[in-house]
ModelCIF file with pLDDT and N, C-alpha, C, O atoms, coordinates in Angstrom:
data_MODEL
#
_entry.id   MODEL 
#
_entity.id                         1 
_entity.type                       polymer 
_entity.pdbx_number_of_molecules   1 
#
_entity_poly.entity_id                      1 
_entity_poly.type                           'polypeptide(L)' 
_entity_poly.nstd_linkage                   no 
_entity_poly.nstd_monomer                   no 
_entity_poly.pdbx_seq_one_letter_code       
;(UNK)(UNK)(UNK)(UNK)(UNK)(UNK)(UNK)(UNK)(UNK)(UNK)(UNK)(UNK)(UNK)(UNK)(UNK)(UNK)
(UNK)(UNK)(UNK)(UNK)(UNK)(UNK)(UNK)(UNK)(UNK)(UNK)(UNK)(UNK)(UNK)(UNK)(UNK)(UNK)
(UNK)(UNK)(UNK)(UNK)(UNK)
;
_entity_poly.pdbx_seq_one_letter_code_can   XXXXXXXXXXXXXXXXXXXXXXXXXXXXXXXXXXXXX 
_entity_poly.pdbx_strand_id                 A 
#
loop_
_entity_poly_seq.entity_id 
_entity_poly_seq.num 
_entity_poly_seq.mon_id 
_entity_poly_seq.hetero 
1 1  UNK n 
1 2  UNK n 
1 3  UNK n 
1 4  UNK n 
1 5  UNK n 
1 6  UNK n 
1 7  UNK n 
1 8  UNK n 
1 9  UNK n 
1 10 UNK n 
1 11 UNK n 
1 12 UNK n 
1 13 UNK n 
1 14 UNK n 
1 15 UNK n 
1 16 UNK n 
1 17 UNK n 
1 18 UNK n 
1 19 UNK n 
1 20 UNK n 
1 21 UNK n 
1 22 UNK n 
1 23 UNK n 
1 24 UNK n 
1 25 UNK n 
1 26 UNK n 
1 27 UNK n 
1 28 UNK n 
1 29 UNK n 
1 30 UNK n 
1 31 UNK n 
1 32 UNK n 
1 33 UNK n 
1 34 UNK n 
1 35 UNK n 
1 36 UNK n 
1 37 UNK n 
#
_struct_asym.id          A 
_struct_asym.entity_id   1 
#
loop_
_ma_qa_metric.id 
_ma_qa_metric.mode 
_ma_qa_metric.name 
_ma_qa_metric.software_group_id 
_ma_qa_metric.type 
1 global pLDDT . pLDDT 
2 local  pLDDT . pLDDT 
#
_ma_qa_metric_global.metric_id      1 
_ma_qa_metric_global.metric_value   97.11 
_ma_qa_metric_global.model_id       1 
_ma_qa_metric_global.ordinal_id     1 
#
loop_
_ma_qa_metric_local.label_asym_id 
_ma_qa_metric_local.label_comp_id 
_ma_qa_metric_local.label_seq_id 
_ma_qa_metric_local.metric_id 
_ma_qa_metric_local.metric_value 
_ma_qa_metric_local.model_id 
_ma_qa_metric_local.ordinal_id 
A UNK 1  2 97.00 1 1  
A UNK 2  2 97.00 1 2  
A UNK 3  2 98.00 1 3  
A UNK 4  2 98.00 1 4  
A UNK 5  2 98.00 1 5  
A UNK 6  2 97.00 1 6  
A UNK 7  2 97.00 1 7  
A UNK 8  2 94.00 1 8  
A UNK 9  2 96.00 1 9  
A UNK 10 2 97.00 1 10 
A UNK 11 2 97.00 1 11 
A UNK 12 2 97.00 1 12 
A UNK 13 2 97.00 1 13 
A UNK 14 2 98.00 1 14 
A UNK 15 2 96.00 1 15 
A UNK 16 2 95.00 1 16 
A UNK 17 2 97.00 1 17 
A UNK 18 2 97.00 1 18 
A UNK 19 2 98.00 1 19 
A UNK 20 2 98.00 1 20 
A UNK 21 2 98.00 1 21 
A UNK 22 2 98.00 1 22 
A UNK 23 2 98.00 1 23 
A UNK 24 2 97.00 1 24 
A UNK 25 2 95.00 1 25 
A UNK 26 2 95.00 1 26 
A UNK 27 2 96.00 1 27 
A UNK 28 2 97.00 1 28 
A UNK 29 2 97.00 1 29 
A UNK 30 2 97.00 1 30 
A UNK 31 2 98.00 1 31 
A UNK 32 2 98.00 1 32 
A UNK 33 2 98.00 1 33 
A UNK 34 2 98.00 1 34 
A UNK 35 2 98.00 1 35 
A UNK 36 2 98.00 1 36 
A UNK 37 2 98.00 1 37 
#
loop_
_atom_site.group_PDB 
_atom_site.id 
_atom_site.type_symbol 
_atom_site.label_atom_id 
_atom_site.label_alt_id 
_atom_site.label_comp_id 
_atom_site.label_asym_id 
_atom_site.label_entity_id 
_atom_site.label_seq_id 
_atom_site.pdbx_PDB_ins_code 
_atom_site.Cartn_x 
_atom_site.Cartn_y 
_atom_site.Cartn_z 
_atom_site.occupancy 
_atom_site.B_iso_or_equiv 
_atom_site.pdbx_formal_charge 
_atom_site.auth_seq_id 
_atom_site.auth_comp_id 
_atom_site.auth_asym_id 
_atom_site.auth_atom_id 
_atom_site.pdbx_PDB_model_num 
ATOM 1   N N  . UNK A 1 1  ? 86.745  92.172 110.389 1.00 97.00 ? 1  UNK A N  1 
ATOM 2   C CA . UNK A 1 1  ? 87.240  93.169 109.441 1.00 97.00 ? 1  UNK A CA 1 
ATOM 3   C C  . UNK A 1 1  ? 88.638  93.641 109.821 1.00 97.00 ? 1  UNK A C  1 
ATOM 4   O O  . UNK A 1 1  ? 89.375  94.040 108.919 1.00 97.00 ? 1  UNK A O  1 
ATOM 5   N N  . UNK A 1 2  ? 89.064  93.628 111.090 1.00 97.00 ? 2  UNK A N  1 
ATOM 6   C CA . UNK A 1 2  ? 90.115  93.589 111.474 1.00 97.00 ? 2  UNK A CA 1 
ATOM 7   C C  . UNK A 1 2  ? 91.343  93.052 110.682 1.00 97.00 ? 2  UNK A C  1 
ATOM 8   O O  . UNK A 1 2  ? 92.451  93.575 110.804 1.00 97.00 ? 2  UNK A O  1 
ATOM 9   N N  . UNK A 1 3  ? 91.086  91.892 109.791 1.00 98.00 ? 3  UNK A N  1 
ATOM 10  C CA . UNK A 1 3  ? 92.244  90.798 109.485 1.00 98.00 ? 3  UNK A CA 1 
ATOM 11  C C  . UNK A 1 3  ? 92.570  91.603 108.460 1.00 98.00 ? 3  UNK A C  1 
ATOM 12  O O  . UNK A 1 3  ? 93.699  91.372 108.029 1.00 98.00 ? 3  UNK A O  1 
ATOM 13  N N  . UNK A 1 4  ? 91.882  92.622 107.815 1.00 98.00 ? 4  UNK A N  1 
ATOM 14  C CA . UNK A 1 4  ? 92.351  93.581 106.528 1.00 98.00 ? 4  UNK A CA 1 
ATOM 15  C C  . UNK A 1 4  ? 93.518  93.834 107.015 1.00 98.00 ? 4  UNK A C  1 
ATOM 16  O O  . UNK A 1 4  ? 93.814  94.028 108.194 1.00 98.00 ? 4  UNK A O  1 
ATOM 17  N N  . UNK A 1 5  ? 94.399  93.832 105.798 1.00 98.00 ? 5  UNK A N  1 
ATOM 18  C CA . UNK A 1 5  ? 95.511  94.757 105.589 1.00 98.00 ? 5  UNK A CA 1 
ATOM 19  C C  . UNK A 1 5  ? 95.940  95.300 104.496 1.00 98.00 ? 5  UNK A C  1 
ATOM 20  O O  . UNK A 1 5  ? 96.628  94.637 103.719 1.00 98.00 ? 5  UNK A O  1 
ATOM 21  N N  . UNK A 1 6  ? 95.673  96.358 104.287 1.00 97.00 ? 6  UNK A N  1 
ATOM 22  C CA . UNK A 1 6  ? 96.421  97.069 102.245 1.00 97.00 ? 6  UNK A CA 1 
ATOM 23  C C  . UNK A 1 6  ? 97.876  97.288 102.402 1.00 97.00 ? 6  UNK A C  1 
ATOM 24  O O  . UNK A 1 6  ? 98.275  97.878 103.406 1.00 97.00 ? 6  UNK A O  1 
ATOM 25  N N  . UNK A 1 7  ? 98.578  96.933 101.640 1.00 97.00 ? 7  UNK A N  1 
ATOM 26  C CA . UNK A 1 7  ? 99.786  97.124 101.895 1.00 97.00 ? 7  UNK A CA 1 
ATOM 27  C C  . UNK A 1 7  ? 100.132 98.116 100.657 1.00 97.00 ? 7  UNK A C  1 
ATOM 28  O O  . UNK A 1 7  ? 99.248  98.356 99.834  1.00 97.00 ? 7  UNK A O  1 
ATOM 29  N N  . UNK A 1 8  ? 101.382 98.671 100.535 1.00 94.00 ? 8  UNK A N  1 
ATOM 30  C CA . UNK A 1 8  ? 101.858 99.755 99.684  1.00 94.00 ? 8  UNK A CA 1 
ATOM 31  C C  . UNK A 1 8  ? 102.647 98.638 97.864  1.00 94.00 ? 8  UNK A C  1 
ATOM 32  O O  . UNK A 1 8  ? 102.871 98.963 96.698  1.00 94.00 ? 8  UNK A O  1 
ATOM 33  N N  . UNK A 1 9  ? 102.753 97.613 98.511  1.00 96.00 ? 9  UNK A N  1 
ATOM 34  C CA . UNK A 1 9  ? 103.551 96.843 96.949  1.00 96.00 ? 9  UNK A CA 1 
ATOM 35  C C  . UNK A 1 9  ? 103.319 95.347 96.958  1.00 96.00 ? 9  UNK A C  1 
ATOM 36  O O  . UNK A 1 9  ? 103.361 94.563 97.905  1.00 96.00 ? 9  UNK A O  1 
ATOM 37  N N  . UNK A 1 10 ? 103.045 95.124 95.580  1.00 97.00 ? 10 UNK A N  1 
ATOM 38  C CA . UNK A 1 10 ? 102.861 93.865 95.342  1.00 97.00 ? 10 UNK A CA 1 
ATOM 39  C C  . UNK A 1 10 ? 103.355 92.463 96.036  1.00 97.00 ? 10 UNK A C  1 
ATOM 40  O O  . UNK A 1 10 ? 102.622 91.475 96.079  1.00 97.00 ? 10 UNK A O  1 
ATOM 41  N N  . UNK A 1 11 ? 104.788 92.492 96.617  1.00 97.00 ? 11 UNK A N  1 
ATOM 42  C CA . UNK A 1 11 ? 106.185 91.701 96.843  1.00 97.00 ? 11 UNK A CA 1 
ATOM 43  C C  . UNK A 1 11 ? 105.268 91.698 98.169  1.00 97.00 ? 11 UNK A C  1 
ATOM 44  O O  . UNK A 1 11 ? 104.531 90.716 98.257  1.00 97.00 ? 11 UNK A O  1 
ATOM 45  N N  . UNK A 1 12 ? 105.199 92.578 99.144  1.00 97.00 ? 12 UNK A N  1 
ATOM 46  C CA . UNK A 1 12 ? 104.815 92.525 100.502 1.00 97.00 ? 12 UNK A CA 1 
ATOM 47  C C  . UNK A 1 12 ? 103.241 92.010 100.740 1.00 97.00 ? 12 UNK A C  1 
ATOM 48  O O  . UNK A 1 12 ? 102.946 91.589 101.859 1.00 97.00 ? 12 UNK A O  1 
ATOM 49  N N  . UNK A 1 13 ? 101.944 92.058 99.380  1.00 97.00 ? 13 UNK A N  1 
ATOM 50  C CA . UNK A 1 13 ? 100.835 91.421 99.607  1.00 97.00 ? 13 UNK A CA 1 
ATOM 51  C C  . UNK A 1 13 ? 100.877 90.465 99.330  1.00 97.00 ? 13 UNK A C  1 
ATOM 52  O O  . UNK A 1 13 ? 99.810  89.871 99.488  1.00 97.00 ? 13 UNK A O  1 
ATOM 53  N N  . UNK A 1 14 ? 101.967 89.684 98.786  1.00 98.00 ? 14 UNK A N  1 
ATOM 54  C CA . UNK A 1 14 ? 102.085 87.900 98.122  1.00 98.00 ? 14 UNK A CA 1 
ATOM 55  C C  . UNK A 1 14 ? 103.320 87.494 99.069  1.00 98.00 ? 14 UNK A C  1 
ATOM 56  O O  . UNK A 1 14 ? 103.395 86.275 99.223  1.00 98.00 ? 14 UNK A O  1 
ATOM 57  N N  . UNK A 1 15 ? 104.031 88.034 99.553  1.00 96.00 ? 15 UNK A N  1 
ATOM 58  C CA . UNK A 1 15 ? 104.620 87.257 99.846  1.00 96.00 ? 15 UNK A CA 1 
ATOM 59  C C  . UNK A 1 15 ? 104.873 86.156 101.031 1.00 96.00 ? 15 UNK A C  1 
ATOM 60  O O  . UNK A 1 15 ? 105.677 85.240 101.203 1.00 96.00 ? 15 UNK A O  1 
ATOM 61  N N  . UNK A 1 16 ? 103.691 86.757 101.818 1.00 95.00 ? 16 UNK A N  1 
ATOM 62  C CA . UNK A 1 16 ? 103.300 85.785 103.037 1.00 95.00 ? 16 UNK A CA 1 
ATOM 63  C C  . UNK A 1 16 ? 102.359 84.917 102.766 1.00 95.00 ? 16 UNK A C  1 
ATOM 64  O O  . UNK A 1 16 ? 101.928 84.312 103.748 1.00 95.00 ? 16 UNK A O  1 
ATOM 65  N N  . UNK A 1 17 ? 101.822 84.618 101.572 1.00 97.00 ? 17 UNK A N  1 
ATOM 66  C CA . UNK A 1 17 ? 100.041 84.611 101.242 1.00 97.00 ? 17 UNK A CA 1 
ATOM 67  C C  . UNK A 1 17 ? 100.500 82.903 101.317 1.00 97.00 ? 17 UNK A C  1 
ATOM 68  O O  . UNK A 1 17 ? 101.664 82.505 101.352 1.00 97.00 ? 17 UNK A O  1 
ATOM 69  N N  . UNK A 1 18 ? 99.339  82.090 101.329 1.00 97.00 ? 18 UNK A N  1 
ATOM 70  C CA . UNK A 1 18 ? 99.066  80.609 101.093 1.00 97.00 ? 18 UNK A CA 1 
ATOM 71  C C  . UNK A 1 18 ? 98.377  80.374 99.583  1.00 97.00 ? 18 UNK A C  1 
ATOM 72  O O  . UNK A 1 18 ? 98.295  79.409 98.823  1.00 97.00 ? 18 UNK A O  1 
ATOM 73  N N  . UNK A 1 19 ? 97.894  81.861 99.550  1.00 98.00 ? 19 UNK A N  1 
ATOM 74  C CA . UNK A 1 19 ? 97.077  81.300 97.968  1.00 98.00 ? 19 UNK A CA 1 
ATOM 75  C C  . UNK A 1 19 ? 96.884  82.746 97.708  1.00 98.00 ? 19 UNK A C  1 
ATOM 76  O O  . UNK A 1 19 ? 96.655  83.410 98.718  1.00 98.00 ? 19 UNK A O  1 
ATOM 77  N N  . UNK A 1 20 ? 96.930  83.442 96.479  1.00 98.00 ? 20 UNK A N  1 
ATOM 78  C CA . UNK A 1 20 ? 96.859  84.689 96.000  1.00 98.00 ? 20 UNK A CA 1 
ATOM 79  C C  . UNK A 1 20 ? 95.559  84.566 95.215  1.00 98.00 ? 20 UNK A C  1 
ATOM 80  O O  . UNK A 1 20 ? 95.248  83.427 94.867  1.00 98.00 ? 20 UNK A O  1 
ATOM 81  N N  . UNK A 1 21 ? 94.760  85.570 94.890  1.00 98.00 ? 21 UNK A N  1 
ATOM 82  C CA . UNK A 1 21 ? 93.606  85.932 94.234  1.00 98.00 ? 21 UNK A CA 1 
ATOM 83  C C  . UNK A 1 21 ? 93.864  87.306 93.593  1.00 98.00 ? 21 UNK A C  1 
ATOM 84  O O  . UNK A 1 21 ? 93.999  88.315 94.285  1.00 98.00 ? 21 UNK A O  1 
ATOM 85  N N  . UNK A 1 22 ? 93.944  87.318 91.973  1.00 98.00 ? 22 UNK A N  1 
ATOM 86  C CA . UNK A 1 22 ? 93.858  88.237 91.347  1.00 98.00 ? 22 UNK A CA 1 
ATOM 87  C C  . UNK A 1 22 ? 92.851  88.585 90.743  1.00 98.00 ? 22 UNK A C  1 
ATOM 88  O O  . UNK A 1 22 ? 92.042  87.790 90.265  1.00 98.00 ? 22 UNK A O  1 
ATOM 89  N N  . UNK A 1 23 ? 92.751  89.993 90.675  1.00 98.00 ? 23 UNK A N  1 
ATOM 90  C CA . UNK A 1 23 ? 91.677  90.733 90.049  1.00 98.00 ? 23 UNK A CA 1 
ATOM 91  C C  . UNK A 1 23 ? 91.447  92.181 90.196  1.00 98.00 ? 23 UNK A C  1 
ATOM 92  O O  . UNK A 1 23 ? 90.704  92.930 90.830  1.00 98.00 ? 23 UNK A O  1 
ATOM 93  N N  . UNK A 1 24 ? 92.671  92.271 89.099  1.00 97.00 ? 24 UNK A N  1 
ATOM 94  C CA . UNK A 1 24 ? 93.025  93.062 88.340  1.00 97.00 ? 24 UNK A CA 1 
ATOM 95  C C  . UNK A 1 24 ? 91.850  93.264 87.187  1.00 97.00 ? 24 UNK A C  1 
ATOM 96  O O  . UNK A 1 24 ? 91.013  92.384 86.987  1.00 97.00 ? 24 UNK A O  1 
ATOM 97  N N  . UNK A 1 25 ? 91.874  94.666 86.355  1.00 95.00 ? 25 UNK A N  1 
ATOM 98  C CA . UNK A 1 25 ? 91.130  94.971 85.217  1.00 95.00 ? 25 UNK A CA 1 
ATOM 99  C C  . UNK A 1 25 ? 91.514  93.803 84.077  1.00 95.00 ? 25 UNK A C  1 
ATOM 100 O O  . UNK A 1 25 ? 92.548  93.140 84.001  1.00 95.00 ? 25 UNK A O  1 
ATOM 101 N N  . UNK A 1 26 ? 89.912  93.768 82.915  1.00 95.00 ? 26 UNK A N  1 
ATOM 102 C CA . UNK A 1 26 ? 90.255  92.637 82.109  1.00 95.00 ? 26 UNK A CA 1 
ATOM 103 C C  . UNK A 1 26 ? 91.102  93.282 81.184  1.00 95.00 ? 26 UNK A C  1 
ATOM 104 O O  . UNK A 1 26 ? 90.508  94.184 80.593  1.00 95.00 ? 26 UNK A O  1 
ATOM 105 N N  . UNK A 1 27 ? 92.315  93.136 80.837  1.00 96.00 ? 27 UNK A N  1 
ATOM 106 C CA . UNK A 1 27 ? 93.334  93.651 79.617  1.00 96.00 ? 27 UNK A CA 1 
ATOM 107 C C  . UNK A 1 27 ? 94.168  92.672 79.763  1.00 96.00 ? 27 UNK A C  1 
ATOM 108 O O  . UNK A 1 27 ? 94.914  92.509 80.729  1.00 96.00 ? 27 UNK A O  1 
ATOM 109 N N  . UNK A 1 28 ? 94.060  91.903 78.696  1.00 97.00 ? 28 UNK A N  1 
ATOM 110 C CA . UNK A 1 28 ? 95.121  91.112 78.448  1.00 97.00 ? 28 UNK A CA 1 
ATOM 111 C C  . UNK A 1 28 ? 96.769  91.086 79.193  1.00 97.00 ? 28 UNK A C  1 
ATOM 112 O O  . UNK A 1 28 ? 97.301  90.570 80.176  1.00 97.00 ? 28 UNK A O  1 
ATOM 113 N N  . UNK A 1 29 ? 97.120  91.896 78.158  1.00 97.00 ? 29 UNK A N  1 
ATOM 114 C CA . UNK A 1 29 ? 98.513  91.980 78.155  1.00 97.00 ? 29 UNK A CA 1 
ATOM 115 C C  . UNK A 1 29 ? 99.001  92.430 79.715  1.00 97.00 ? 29 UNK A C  1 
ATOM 116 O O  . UNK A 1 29 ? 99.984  91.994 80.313  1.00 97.00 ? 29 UNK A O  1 
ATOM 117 N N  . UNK A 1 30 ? 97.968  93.486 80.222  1.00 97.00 ? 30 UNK A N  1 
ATOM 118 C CA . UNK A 1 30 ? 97.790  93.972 81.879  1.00 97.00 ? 30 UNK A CA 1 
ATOM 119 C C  . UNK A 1 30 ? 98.328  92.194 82.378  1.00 97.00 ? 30 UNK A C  1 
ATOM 120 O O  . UNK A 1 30 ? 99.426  91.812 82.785  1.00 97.00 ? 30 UNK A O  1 
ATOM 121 N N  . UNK A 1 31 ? 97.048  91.414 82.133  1.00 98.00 ? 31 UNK A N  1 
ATOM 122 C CA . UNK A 1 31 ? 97.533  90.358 82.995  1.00 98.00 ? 31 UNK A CA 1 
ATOM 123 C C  . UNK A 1 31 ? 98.457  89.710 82.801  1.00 98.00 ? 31 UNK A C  1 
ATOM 124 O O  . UNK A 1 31 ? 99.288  89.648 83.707  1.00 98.00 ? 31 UNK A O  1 
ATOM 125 N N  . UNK A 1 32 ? 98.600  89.261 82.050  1.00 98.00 ? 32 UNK A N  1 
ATOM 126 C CA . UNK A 1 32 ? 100.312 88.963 81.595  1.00 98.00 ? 32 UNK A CA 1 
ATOM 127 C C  . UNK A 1 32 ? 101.174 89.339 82.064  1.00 98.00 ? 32 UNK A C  1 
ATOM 128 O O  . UNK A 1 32 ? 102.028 88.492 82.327  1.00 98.00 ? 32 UNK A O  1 
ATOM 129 N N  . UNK A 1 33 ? 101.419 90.539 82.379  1.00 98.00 ? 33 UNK A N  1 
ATOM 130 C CA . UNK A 1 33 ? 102.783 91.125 83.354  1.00 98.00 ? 33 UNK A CA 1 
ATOM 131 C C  . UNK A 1 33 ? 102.245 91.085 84.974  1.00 98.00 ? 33 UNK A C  1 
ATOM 132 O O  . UNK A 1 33 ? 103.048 90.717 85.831  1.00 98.00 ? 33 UNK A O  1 
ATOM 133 N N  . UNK A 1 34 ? 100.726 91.515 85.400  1.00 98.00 ? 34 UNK A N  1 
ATOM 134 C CA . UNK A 1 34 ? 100.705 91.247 86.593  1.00 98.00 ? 34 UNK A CA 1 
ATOM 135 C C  . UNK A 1 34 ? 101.006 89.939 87.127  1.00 98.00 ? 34 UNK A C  1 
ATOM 136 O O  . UNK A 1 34 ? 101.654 89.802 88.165  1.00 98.00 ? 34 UNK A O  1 
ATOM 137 N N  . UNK A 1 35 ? 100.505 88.869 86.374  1.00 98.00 ? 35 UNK A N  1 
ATOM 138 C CA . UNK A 1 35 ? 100.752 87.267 86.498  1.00 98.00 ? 35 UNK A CA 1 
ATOM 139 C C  . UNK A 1 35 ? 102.350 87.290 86.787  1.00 98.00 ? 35 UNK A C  1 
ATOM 140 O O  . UNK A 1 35 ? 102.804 87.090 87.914  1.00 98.00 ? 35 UNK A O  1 
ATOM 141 N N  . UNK A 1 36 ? 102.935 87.483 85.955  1.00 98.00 ? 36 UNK A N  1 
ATOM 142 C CA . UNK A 1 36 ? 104.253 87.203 85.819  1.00 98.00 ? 36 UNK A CA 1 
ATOM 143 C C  . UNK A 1 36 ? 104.457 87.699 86.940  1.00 98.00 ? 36 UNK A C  1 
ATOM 144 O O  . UNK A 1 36 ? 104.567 87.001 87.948  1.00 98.00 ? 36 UNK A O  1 
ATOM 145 N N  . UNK A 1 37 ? 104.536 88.917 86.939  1.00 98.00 ? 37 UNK A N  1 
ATOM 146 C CA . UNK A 1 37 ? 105.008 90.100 88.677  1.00 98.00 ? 37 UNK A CA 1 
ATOM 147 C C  . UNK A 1 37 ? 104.609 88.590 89.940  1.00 98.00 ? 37 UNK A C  1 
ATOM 148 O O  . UNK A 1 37 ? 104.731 88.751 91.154  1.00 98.00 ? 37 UNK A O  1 
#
């Protein structure tokens, strides 16, 4: 449980990642801009 980390912004939880997993609320258009982000 250790390997957790929450970070404060999007840029800093993806940007080290090998593979991202979203899941975010179901709203369309929501995902659409989070995707994009």
């Amino acid at each position: 449980r250790d390997r957790l980390r929450f970070t404060g912004s999007l840029d800093e939880a993806v940007s080290g990642a090998g593979f991202v997993q979203e899941s975010t609320p179901e709203n369309l258009d929501a995902k659409v801009r989070v995707l994009a982000d």
